[in-house]
PDB file of N, CA and C in Angstrom:
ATOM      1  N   UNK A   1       0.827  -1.180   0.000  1.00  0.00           N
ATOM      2  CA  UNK A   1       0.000   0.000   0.000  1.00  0.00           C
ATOM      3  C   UNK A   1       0.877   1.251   0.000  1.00  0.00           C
ATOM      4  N   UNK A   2       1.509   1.716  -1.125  1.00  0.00           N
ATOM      5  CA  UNK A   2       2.013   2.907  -1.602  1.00  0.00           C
ATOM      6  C   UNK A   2       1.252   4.203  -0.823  1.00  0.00           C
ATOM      7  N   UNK A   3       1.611   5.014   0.002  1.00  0.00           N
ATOM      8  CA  UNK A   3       1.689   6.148   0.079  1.00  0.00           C
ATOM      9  C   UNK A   3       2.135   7.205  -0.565  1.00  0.00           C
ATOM     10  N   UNK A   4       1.954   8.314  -1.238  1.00  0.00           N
ATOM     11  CA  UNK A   4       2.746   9.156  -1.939  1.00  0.00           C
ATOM     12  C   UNK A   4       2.106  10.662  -0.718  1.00  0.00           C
ATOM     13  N   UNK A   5       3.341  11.301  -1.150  1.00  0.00           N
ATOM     14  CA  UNK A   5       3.278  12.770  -0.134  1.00  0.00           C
ATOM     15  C   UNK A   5       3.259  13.954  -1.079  1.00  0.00           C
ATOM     16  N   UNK A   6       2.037  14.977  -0.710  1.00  0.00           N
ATOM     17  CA  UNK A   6       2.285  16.350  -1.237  1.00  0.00           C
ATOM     18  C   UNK A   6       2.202  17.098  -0.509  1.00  0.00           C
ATOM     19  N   UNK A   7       3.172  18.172  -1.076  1.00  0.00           N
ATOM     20  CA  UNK A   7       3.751  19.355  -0.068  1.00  0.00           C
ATOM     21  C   UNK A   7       2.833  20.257  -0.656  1.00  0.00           C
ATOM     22  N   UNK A   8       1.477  21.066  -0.242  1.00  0.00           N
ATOM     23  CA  UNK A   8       1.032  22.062  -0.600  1.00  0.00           C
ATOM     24  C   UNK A   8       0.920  23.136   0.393  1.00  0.00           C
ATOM     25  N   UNK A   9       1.136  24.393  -1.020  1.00  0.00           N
ATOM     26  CA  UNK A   9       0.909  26.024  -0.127  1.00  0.00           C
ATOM     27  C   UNK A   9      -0.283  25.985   0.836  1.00  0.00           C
ATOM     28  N   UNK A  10      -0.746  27.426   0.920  1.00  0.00           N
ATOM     29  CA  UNK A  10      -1.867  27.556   1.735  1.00  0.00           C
ATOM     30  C   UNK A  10      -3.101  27.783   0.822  1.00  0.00           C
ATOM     31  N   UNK A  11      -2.780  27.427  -0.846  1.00  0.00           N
ATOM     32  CA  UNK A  11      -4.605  27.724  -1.071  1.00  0.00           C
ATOM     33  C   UNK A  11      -4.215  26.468  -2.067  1.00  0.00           C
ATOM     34  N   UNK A  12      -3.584  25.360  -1.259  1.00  0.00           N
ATOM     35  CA  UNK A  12      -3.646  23.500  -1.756  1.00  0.00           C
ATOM     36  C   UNK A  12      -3.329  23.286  -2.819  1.00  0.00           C
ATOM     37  N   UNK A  13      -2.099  24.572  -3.409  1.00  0.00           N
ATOM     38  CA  UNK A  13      -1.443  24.399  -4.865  1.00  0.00           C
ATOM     39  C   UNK A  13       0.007  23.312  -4.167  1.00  0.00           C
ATOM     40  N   UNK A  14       0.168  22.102  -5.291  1.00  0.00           N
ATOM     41  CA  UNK A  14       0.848  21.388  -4.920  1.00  0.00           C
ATOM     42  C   UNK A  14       2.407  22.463  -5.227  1.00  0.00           C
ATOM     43  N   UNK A  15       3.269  22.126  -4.094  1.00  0.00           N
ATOM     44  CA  UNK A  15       4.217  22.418  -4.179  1.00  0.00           C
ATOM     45  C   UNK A  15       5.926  21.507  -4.843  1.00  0.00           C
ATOM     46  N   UNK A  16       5.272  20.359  -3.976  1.00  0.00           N
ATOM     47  CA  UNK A  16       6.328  18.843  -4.409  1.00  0.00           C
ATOM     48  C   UNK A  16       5.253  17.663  -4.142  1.00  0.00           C
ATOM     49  N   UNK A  17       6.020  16.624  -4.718  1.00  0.00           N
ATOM     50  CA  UNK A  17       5.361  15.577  -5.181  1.00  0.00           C
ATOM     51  C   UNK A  17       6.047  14.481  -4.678  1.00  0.00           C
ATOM     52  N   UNK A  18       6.105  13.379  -3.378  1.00  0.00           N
ATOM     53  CA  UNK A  18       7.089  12.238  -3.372  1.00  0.00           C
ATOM     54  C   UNK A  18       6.424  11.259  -3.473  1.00  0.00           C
ATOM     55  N   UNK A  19       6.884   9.945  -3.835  1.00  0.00           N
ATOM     56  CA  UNK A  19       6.146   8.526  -4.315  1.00  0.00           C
ATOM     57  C   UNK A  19       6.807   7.843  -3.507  1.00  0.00           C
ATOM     58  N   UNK A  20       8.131   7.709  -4.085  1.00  0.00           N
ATOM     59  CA  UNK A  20       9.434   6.530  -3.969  1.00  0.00           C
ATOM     60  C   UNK A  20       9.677   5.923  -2.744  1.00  0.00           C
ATOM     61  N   UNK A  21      10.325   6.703  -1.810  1.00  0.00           N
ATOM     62  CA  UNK A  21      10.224   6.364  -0.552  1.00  0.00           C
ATOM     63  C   UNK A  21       9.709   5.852   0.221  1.00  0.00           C
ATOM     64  N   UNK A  22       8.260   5.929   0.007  1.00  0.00           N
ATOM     65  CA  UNK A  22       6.935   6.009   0.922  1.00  0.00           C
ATOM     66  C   UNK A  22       6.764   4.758   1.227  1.00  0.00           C
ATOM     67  N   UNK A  23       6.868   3.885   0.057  1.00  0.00           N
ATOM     68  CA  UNK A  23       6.287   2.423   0.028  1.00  0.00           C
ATOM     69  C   UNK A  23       5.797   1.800   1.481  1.00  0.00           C
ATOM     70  N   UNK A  24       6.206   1.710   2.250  1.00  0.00           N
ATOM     71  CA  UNK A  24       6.346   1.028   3.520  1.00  0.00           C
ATOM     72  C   UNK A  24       5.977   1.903   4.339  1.00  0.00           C
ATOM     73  N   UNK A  25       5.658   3.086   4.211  1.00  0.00           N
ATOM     74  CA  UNK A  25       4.752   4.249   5.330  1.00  0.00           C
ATOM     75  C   UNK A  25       3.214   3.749   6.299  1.00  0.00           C
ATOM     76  N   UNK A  26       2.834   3.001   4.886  1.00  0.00           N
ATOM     77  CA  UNK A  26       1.385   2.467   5.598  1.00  0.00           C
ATOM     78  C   UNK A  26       1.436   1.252   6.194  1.00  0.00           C
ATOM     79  N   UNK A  27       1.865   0.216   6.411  1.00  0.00           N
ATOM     80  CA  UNK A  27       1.989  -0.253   7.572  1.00  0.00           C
ATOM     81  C   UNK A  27       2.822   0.441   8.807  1.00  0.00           C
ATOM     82  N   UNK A  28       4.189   0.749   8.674  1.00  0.00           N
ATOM     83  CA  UNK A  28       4.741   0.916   9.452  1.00  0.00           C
ATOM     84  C   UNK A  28       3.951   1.854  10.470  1.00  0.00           C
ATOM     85  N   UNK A  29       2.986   2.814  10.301  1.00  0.00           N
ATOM     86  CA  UNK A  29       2.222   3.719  10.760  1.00  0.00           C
ATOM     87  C   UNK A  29       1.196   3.246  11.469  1.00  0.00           C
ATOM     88  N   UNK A  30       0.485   1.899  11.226  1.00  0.00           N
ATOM     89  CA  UNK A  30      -0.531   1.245  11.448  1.00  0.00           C
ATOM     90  C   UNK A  30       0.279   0.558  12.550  1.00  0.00           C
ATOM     91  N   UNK A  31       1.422   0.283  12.899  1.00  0.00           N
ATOM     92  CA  UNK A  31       1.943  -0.389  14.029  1.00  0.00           C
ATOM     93  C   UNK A  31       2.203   0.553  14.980  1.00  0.00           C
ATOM     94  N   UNK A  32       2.284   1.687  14.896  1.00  0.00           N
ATOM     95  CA  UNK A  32       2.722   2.787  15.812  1.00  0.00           C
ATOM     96  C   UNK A  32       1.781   3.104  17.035  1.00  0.00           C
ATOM     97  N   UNK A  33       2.156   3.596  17.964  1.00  0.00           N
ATOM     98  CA  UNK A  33       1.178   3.300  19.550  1.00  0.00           C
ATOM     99  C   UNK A  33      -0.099   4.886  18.872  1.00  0.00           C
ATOM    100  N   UNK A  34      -1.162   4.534  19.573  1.00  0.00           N
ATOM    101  CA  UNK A  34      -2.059   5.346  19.128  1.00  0.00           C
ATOM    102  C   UNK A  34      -1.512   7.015  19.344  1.00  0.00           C
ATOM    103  N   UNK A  35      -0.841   7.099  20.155  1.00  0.00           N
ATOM    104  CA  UNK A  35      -0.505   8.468  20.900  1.00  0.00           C
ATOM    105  C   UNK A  35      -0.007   9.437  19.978  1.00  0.00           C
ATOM    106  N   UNK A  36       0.425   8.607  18.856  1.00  0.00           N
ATOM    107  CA  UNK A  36       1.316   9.503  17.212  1.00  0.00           C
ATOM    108  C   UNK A  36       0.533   9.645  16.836  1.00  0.00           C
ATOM    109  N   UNK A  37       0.823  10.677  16.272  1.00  0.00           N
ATOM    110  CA  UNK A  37      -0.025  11.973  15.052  1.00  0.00           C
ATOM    111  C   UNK A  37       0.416  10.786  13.974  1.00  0.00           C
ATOM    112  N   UNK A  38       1.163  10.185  13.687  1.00  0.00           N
ATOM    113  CA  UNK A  38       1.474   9.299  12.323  1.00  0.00           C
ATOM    114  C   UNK A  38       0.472   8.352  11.963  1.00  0.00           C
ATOM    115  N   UNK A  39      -0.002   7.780  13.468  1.00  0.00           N
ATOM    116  CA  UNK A  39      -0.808   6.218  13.783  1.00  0.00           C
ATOM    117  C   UNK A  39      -1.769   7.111  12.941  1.00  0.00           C
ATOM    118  N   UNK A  40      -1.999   8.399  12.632  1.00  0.00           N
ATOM    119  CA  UNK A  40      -3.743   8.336  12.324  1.00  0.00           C
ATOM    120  C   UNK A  40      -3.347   8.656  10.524  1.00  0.00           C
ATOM    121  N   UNK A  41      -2.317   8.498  10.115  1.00  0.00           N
ATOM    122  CA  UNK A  41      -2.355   8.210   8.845  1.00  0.00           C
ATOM    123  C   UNK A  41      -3.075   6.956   8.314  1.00  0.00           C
ATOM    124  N   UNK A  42      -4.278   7.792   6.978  1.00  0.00           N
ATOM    125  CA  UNK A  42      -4.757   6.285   6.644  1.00  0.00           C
ATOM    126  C   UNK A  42      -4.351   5.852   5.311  1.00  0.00           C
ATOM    127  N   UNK A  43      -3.895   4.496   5.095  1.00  0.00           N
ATOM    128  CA  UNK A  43      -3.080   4.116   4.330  1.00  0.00           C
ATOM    129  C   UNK A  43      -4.358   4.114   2.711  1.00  0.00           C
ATOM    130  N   UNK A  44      -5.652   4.337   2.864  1.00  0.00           N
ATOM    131  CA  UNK A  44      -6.561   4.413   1.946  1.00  0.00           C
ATOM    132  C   UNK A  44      -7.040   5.247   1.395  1.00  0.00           C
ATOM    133  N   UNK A  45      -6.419   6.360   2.390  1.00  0.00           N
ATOM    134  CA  UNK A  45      -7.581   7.593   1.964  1.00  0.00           C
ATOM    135  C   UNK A  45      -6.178   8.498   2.403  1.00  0.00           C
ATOM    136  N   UNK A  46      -6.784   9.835   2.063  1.00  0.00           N
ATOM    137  CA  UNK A  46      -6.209  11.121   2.473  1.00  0.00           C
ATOM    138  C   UNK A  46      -5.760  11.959   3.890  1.00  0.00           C
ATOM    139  N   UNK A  47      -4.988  12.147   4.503  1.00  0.00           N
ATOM    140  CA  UNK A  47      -4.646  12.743   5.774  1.00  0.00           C
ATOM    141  C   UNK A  47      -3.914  13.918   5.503  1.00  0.00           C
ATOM    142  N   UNK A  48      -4.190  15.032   5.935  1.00  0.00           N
ATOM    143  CA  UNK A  48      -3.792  16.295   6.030  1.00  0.00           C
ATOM    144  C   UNK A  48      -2.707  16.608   7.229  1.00  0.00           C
ATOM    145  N   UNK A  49      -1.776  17.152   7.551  1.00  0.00           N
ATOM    146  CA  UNK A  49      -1.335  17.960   8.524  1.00  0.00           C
ATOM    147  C   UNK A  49      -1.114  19.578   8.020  1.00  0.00           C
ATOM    148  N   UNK A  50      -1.541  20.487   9.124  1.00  0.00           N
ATOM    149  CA  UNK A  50      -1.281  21.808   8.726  1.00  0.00           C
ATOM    150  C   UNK A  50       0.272  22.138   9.235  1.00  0.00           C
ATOM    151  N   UNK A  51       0.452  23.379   9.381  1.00  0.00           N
ATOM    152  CA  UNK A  51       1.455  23.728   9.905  1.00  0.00           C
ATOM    153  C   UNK A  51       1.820  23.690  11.338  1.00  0.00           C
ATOM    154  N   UNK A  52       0.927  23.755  12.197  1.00  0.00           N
ATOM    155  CA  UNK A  52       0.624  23.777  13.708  1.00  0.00           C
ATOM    156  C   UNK A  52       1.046  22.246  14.118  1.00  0.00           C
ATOM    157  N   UNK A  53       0.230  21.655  13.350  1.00  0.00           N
ATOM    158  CA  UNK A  53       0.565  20.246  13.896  1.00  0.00           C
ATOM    159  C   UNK A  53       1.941  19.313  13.258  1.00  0.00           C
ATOM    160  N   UNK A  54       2.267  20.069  12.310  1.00  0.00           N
ATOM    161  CA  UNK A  54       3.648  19.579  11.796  1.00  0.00           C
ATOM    162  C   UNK A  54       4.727  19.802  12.870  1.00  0.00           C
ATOM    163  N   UNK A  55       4.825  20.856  13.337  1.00  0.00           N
ATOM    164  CA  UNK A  55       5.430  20.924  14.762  1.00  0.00           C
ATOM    165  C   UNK A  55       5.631  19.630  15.203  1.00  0.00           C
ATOM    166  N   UNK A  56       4.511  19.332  15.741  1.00  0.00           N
ATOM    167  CA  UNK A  56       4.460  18.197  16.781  1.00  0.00           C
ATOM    168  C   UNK A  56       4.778  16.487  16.025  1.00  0.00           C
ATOM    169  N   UNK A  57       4.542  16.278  14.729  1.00  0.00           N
ATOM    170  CA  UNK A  57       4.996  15.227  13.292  1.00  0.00           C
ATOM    171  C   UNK A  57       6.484  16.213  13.890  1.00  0.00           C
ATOM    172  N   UNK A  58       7.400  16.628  13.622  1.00  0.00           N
ATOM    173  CA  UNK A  58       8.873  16.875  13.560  1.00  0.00           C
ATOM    174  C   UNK A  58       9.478  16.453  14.366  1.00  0.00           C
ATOM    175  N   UNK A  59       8.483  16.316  16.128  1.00  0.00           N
ATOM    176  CA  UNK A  59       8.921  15.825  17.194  1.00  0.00           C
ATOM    177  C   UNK A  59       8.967  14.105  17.253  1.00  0.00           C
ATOM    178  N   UNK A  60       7.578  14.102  16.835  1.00  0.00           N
ATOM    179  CA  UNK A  60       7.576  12.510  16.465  1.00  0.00           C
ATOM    180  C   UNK A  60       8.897  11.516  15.892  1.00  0.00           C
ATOM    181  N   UNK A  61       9.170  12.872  13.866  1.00  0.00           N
ATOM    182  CA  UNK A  61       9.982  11.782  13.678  1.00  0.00           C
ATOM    183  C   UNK A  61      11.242  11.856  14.089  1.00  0.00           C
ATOM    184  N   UNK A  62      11.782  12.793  14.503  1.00  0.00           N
ATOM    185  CA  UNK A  62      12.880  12.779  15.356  1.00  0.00           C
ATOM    186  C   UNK A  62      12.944  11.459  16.374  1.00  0.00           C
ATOM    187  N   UNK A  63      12.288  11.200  17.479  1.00  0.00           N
ATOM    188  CA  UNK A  63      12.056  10.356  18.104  1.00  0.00           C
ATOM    189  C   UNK A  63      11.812   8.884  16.997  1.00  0.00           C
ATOM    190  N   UNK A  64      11.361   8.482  15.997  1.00  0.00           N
ATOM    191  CA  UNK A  64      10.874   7.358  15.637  1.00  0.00           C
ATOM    192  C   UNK A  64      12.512   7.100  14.930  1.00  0.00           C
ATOM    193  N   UNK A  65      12.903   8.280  14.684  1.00  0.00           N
ATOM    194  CA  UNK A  65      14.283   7.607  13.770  1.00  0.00           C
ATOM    195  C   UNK A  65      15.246   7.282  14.685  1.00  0.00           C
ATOM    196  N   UNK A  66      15.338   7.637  15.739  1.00  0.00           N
ATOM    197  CA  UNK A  66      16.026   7.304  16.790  1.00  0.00           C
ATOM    198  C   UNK A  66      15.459   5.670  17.156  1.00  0.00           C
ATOM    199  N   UNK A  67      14.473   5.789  17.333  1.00  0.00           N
ATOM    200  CA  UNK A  67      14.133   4.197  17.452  1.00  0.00           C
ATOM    201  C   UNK A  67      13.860   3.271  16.593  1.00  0.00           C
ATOM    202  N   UNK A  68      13.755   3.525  15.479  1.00  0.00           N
ATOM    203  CA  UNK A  68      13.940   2.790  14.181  1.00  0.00           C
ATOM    204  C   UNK A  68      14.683   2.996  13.330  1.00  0.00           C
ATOM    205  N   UNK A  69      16.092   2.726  13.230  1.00  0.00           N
ATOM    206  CA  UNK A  69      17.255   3.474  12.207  1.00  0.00           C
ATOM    207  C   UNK A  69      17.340   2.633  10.853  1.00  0.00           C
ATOM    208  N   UNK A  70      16.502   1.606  11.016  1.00  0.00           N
ATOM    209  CA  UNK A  70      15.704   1.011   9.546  1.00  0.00           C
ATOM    210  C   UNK A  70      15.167   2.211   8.655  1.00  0.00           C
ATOM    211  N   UNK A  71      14.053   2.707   8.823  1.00  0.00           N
ATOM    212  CA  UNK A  71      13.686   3.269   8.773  1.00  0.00           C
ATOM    213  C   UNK A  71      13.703   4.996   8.307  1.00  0.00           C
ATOM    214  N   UNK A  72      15.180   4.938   9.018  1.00  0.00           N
ATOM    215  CA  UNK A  72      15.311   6.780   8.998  1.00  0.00           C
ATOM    216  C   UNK A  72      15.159   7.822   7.465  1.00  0.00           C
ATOM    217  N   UNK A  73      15.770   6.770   6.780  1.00  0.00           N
ATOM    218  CA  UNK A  73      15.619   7.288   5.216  1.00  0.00           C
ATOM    219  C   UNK A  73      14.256   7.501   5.235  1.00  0.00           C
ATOM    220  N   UNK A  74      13.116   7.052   5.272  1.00  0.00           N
ATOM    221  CA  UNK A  74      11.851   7.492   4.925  1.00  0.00           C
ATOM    222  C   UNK A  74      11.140   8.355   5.932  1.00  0.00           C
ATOM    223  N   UNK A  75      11.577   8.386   6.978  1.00  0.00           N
ATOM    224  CA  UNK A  75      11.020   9.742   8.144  1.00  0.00           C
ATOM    225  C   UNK A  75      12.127  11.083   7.819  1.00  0.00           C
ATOM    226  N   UNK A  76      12.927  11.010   7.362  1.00  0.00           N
ATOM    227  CA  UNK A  76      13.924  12.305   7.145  1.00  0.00           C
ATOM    228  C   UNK A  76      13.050  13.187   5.666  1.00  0.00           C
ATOM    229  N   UNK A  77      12.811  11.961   4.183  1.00  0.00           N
ATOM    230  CA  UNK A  77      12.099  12.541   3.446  1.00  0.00           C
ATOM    231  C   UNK A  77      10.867  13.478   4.008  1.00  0.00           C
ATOM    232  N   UNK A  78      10.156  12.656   4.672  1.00  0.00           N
ATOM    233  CA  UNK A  78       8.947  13.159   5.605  1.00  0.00           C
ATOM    234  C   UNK A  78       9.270  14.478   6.575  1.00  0.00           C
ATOM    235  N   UNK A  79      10.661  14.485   6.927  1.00  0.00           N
ATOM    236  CA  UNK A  79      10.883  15.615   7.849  1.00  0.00           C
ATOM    237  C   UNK A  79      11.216  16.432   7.065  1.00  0.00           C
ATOM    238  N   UNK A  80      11.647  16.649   5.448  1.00  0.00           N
ATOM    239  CA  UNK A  80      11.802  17.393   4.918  1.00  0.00           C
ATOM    240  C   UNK A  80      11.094  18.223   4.343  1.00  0.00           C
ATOM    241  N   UNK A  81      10.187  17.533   3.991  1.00  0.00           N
ATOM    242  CA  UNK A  81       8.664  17.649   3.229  1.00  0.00           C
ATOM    243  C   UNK A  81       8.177  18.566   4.520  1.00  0.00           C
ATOM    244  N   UNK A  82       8.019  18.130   5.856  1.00  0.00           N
ATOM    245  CA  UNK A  82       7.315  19.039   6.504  1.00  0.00           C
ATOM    246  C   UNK A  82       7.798  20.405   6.783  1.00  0.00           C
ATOM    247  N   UNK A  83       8.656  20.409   7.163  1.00  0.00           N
ATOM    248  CA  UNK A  83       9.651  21.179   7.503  1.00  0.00           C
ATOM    249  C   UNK A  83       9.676  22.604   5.691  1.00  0.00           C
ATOM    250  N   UNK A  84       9.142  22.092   4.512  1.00  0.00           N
ATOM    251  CA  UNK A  84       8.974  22.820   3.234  1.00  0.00           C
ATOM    252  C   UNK A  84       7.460  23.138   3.466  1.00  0.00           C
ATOM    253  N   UNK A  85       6.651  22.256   3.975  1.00  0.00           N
ATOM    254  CA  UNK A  85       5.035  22.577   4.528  1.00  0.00           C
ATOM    255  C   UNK A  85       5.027  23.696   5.414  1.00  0.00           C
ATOM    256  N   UNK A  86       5.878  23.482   6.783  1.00  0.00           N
ATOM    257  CA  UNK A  86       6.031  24.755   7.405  1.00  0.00           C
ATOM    258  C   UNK A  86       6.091  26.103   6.664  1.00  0.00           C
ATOM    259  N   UNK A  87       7.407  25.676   6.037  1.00  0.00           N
ATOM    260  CA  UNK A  87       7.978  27.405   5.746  1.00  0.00           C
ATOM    261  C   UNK A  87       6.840  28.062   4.598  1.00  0.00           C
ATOM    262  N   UNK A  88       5.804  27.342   3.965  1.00  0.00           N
ATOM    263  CA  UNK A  88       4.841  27.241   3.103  1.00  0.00           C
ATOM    264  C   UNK A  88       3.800  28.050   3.835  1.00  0.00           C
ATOM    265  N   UNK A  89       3.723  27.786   4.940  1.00  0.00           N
ATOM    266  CA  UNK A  89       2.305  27.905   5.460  1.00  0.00           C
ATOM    267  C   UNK A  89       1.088  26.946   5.575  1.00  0.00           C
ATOM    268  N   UNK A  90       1.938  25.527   4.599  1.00  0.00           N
ATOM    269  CA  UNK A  90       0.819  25.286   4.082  1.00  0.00           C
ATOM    270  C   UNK A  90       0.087  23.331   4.640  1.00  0.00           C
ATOM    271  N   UNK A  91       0.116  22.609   3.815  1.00  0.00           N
ATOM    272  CA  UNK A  91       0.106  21.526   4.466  1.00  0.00           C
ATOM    273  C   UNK A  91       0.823  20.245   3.912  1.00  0.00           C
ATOM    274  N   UNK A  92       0.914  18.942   4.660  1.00  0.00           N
ATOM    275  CA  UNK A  92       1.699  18.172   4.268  1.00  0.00           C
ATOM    276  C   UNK A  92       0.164  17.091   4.235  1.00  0.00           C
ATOM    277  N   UNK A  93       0.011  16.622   2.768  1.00  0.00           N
ATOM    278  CA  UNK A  93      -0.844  16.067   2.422  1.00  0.00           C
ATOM    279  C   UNK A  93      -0.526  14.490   2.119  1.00  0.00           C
ATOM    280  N   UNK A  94      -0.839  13.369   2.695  1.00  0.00           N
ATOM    281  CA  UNK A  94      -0.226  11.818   2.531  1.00  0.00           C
ATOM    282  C   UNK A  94      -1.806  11.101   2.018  1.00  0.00           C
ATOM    283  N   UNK A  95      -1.141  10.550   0.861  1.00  0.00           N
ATOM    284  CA  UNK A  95      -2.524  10.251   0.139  1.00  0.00           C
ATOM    285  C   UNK A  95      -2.318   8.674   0.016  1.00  0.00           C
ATOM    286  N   UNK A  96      -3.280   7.982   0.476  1.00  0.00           N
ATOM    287  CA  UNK A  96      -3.382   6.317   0.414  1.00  0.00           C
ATOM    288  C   UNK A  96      -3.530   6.092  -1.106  1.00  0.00           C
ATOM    289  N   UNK A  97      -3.416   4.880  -0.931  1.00  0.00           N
ATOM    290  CA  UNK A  97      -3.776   3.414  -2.176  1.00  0.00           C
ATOM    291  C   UNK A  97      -4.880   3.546  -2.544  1.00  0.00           C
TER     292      UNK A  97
END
């Protein structure tokens, strides 16, 4: 179940576009303790983060790459992407299968 990520402004003009990476986002997310902003990614449908709550996704993946260094390559894309959502204003959009 492919995830792909878009980085859009604030009136939902896509900014960037990632596919590649993602592959393995939707489970790995679905195993995560409910308490993550990640766990509520749905691997079918569409999930939004704005800027406010990307904050708190930056804290996350900081922490998840630390505990999963499998992994880190595809939470760093993700921290990048948000971190371009921030300075945007705008949102970090993860679109399911």
């Amino acid at each position: 179940m492919p995830i792909s990520l878009k980085v859009e402004n604030q009136i939902h003009d896509v900014m960037h576009l990632i596919t590649k990476p993602l592959v393995e986002l939707g489970p790995f997310c679905m195993k995560l303790p409910e308490a993550y902003l990640l766990r509520g990614i749905n691997p079918w449908g569409d999930t939004y983060f704005n800027e406010i709550q990307l904050q708190f996704v930056l804290t996350e993946l900081q922490t998840l790459s630390e505990k999963y260094p499998e992994h880190a390559e595809m939470l760093r894309v993700i921290a990048d992407a948000a971190g371009e959502a921030i300075q945007a204003r705008g949102y970090l959009k993860f679109v399911g299968d």
